[in-house]
PDB file of N, CA and C in Angstrom:
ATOM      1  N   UNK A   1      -3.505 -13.203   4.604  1.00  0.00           N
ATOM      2  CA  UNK A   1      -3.059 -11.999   3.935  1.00  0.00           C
ATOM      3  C   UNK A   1      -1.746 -12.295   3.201  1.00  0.00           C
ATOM      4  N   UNK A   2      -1.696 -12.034   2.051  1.00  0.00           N
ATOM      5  CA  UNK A   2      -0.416 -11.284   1.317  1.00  0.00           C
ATOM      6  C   UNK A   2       0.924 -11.112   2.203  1.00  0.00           C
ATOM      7  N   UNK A   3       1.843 -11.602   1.837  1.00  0.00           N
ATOM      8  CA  UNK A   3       3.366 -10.991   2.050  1.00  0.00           C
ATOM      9  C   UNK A   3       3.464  -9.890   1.649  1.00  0.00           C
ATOM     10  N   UNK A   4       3.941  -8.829   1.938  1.00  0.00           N
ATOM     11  CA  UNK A   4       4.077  -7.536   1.105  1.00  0.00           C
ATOM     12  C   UNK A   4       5.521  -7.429   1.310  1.00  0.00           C
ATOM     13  N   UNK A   5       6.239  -7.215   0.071  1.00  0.00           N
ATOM     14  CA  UNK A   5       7.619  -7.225  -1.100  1.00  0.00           C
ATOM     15  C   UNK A   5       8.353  -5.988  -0.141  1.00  0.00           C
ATOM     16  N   UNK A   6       9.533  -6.389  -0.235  1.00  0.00           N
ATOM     17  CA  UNK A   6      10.248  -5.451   0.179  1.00  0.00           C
ATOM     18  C   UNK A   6      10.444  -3.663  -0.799  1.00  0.00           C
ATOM     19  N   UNK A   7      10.062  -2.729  -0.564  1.00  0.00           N
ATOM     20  CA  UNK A   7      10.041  -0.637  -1.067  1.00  0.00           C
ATOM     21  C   UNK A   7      10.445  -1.411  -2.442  1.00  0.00           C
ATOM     22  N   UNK A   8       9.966  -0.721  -3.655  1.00  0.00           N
ATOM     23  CA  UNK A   8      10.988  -1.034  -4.664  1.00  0.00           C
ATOM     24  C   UNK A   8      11.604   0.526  -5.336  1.00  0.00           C
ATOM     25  N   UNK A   9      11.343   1.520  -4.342  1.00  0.00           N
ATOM     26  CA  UNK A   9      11.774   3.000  -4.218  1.00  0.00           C
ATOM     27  C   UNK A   9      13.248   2.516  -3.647  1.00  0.00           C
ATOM     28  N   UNK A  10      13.133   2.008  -2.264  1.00  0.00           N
ATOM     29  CA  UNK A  10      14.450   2.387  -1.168  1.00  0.00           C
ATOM     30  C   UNK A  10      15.048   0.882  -1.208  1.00  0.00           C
ATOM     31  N   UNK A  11      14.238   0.280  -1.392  1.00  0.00           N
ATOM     32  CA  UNK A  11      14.494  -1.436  -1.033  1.00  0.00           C
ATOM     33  C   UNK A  11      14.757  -1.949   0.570  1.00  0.00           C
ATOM     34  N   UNK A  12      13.826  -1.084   1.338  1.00  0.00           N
ATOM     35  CA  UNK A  12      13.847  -1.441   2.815  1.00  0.00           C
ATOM     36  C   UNK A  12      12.735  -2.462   2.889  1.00  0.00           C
ATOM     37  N   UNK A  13      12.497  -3.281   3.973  1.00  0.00           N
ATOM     38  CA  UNK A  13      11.641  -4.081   3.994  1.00  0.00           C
ATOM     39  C   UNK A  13      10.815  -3.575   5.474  1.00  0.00           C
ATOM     40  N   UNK A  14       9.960  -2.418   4.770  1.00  0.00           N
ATOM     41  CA  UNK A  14       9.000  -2.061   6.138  1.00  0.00           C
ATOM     42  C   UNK A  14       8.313  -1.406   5.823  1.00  0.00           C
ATOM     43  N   UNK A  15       7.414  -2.220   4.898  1.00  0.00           N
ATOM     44  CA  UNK A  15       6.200  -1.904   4.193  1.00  0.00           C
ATOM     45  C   UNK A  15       4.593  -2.255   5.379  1.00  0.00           C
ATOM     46  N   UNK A  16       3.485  -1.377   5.702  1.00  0.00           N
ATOM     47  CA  UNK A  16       2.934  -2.301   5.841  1.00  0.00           C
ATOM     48  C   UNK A  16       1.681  -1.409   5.475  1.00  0.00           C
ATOM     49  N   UNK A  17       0.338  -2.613   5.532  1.00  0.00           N
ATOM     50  CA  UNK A  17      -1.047  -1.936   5.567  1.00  0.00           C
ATOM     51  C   UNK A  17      -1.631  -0.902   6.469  1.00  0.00           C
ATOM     52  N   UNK A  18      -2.341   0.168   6.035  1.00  0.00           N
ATOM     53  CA  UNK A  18      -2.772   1.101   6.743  1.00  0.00           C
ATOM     54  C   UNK A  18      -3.814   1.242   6.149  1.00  0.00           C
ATOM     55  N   UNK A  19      -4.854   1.899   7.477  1.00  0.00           N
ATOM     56  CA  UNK A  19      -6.826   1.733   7.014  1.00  0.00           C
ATOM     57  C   UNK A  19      -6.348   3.449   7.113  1.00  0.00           C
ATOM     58  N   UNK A  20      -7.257   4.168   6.023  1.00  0.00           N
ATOM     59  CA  UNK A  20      -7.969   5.385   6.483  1.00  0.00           C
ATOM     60  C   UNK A  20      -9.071   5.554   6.658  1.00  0.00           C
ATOM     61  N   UNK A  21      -9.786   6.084   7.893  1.00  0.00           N
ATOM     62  CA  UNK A  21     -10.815   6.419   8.099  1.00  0.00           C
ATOM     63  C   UNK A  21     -12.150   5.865   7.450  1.00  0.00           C
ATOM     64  N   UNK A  22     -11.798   4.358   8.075  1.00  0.00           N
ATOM     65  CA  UNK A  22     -12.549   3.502   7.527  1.00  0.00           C
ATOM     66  C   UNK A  22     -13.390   3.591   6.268  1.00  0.00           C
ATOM     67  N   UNK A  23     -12.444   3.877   4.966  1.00  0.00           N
ATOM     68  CA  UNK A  23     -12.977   3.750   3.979  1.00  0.00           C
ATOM     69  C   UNK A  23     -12.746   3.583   2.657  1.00  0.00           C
ATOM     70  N   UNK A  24     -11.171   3.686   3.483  1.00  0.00           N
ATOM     71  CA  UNK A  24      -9.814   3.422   2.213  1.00  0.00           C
ATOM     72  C   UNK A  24      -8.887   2.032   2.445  1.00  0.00           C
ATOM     73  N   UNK A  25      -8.241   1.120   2.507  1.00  0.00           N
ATOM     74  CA  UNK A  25      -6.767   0.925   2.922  1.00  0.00           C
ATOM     75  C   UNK A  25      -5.497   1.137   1.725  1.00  0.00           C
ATOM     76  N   UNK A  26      -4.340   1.321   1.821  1.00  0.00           N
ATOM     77  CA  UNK A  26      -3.407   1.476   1.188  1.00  0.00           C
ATOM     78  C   UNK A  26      -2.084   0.922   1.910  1.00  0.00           C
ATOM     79  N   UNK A  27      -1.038   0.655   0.942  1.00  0.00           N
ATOM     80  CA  UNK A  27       0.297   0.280   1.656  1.00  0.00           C
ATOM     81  C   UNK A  27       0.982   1.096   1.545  1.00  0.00           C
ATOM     82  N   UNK A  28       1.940   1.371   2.660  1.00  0.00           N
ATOM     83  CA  UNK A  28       3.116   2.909   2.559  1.00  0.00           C
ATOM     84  C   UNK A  28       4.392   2.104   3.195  1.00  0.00           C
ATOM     85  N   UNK A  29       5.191   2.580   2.801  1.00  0.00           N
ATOM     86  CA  UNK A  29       6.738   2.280   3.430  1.00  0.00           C
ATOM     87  C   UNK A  29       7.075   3.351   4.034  1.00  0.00           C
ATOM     88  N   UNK A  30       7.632   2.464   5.582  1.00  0.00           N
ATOM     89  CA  UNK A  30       7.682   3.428   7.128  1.00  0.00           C
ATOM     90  C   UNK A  30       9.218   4.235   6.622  1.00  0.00           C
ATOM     91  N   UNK A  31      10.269   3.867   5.739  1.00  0.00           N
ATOM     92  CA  UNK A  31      11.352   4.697   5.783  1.00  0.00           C
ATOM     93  C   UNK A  31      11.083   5.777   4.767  1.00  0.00           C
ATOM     94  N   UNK A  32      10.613   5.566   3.371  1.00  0.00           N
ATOM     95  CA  UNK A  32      10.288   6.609   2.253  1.00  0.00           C
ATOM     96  C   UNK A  32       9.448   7.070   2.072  1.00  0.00           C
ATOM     97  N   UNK A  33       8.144   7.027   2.419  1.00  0.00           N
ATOM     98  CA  UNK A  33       6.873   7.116   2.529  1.00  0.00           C
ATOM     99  C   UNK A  33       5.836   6.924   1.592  1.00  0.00           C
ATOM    100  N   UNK A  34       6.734   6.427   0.440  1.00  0.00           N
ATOM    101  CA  UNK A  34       6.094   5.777  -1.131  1.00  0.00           C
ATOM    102  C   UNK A  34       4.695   4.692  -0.747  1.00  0.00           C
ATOM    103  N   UNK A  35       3.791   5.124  -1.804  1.00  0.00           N
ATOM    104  CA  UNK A  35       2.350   4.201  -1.277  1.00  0.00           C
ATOM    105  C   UNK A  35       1.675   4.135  -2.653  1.00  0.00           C
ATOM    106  N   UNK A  36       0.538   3.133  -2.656  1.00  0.00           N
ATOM    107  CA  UNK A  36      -0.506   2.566  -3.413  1.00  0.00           C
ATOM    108  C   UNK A  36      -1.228   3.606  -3.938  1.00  0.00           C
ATOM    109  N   UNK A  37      -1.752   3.666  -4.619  1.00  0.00           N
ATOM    110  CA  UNK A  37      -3.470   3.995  -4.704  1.00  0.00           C
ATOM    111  C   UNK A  37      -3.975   3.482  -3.611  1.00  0.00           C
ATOM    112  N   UNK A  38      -5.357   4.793  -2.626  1.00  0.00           N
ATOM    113  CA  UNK A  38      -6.019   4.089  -1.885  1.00  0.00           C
ATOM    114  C   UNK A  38      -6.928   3.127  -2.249  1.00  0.00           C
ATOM    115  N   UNK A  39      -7.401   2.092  -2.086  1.00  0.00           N
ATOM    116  CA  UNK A  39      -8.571   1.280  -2.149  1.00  0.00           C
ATOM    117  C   UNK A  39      -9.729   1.237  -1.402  1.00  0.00           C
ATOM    118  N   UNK A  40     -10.792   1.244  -2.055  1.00  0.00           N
ATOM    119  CA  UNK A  40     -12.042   2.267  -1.082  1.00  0.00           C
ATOM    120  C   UNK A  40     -12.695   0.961  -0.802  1.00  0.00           C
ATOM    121  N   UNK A  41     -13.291   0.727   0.190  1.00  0.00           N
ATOM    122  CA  UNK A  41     -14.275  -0.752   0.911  1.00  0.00           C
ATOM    123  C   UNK A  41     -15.532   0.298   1.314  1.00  0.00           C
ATOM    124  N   UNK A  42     -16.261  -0.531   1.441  1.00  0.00           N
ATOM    125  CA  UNK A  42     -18.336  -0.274   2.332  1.00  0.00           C
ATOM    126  C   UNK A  42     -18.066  -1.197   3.396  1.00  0.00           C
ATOM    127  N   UNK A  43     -17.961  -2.202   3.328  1.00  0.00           N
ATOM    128  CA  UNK A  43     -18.110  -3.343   4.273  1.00  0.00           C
ATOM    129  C   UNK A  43     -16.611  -4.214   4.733  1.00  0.00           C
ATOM    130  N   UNK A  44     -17.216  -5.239   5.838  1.00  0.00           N
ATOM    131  CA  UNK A  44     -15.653  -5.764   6.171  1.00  0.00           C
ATOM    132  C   UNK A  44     -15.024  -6.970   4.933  1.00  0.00           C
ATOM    133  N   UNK A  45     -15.990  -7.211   4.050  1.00  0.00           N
ATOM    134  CA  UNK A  45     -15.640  -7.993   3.326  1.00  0.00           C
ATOM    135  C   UNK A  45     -15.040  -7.250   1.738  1.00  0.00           C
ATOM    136  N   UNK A  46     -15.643  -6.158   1.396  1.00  0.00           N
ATOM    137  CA  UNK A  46     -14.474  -5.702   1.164  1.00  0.00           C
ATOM    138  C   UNK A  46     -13.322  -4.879   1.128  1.00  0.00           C
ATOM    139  N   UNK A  47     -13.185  -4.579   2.739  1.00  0.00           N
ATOM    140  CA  UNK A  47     -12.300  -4.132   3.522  1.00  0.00           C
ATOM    141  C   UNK A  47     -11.222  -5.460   3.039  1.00  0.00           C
ATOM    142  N   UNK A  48     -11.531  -6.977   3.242  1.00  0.00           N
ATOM    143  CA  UNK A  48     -10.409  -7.765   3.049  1.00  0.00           C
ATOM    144  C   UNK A  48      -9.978  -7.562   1.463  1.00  0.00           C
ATOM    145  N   UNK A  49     -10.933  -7.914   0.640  1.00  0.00           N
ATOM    146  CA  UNK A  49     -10.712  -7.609  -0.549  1.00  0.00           C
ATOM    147  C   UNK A  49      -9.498  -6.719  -1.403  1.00  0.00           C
ATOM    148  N   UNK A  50     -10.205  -5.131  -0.635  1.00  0.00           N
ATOM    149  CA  UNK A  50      -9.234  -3.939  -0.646  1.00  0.00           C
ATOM    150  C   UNK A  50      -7.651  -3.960  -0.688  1.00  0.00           C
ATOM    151  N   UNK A  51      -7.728  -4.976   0.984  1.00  0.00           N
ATOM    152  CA  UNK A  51      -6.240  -4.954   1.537  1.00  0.00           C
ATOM    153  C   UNK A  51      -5.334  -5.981   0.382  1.00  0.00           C
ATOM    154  N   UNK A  52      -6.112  -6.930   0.153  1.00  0.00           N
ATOM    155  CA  UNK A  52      -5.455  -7.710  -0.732  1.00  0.00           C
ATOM    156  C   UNK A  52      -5.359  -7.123  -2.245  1.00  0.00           C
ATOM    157  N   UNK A  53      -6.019  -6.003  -2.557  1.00  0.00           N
ATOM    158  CA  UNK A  53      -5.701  -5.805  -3.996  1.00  0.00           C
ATOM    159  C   UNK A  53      -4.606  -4.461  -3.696  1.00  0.00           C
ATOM    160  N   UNK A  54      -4.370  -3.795  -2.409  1.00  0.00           N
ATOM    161  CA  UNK A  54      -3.406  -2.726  -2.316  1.00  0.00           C
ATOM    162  C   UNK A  54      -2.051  -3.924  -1.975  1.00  0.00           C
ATOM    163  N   UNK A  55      -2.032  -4.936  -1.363  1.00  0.00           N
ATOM    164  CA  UNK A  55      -0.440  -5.058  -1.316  1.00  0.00           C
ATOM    165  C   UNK A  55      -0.180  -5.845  -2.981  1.00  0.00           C
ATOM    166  N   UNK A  56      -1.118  -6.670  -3.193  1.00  0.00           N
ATOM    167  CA  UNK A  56      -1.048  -7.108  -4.963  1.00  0.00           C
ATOM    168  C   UNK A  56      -0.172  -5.607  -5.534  1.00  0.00           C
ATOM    169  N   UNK A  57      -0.960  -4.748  -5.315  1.00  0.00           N
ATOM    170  CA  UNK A  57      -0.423  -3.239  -6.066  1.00  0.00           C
ATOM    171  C   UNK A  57       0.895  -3.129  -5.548  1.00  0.00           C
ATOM    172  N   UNK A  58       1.280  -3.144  -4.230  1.00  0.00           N
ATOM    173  CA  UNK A  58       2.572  -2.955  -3.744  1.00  0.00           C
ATOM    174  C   UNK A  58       3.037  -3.934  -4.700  1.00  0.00           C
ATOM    175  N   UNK A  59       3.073  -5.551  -4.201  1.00  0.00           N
ATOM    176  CA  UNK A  59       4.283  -6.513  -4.502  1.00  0.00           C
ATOM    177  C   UNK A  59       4.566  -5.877  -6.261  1.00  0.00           C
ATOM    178  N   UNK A  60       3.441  -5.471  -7.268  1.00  0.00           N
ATOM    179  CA  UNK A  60       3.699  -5.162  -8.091  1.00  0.00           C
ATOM    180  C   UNK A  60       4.810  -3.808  -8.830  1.00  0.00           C
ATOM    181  N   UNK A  61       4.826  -3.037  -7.269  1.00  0.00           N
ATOM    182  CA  UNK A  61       5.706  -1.838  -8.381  1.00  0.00           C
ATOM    183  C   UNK A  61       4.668  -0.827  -8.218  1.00  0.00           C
ATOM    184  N   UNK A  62       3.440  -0.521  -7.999  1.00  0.00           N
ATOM    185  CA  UNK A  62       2.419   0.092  -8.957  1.00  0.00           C
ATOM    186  C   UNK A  62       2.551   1.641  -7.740  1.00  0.00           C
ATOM    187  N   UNK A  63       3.251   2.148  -7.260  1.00  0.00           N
ATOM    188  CA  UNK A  63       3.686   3.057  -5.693  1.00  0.00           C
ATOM    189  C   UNK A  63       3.518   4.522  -6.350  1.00  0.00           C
ATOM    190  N   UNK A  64       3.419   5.371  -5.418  1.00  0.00           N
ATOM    191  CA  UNK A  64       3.555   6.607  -5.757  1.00  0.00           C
ATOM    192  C   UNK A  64       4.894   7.001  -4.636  1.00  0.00           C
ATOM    193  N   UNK A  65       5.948   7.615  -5.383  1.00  0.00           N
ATOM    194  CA  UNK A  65       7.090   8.400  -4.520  1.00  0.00           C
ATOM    195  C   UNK A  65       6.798   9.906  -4.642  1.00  0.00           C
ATOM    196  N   UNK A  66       7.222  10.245  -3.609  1.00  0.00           N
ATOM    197  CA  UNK A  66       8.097  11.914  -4.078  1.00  0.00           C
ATOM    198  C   UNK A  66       9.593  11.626  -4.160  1.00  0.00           C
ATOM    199  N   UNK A  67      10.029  12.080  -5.275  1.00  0.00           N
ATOM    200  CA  UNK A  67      11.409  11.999  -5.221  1.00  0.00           C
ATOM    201  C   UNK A  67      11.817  12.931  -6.080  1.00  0.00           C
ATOM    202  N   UNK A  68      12.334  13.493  -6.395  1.00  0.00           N
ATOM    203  CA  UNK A  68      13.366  14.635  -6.917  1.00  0.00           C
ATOM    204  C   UNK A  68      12.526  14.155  -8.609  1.00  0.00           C
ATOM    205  N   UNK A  69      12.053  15.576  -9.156  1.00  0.00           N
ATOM    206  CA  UNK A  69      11.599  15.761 -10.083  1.00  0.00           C
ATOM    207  C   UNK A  69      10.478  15.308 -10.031  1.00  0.00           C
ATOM    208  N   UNK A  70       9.531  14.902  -9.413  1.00  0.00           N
ATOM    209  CA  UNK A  70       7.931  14.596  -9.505  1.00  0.00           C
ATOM    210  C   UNK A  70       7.246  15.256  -9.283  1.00  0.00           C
TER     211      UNK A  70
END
């Protein structure tokens, strides 16, 4: 798996992967709560797939915040 980049919202480094209900995964940061687009999988293969194209999305920037004016 992917390194996943330290928030580029807060710049904390406590980012990690999370599954929803087996059918999504996405990355969220545990202090701001800024996250990916979910990525939807069928199977465990591309369940890996998924995970690797949501932290790609993290290391990139690509996050959704709430922050003052959104």
């Amino acid at each position: 798996m992917m390194e996943l980049l330290p928030c580029r919202v807060c710049h904390e480094d406590c980012a990690y992967v999370e599954t929803e209900g087996d059918w999504c995964v996405y990355v969220t940061c545990g202090n701001c709560g800024s996250q990916t687009a979910f990525c939807a999988y069928n199977n465990e293969k591309e369940k890996e797939e998924a995970e690797e194209k949501a932290i790609m999305l993290w290391n990139m920037g690509k996050v959704i915040a709430e922050r003052r004016g959104e």
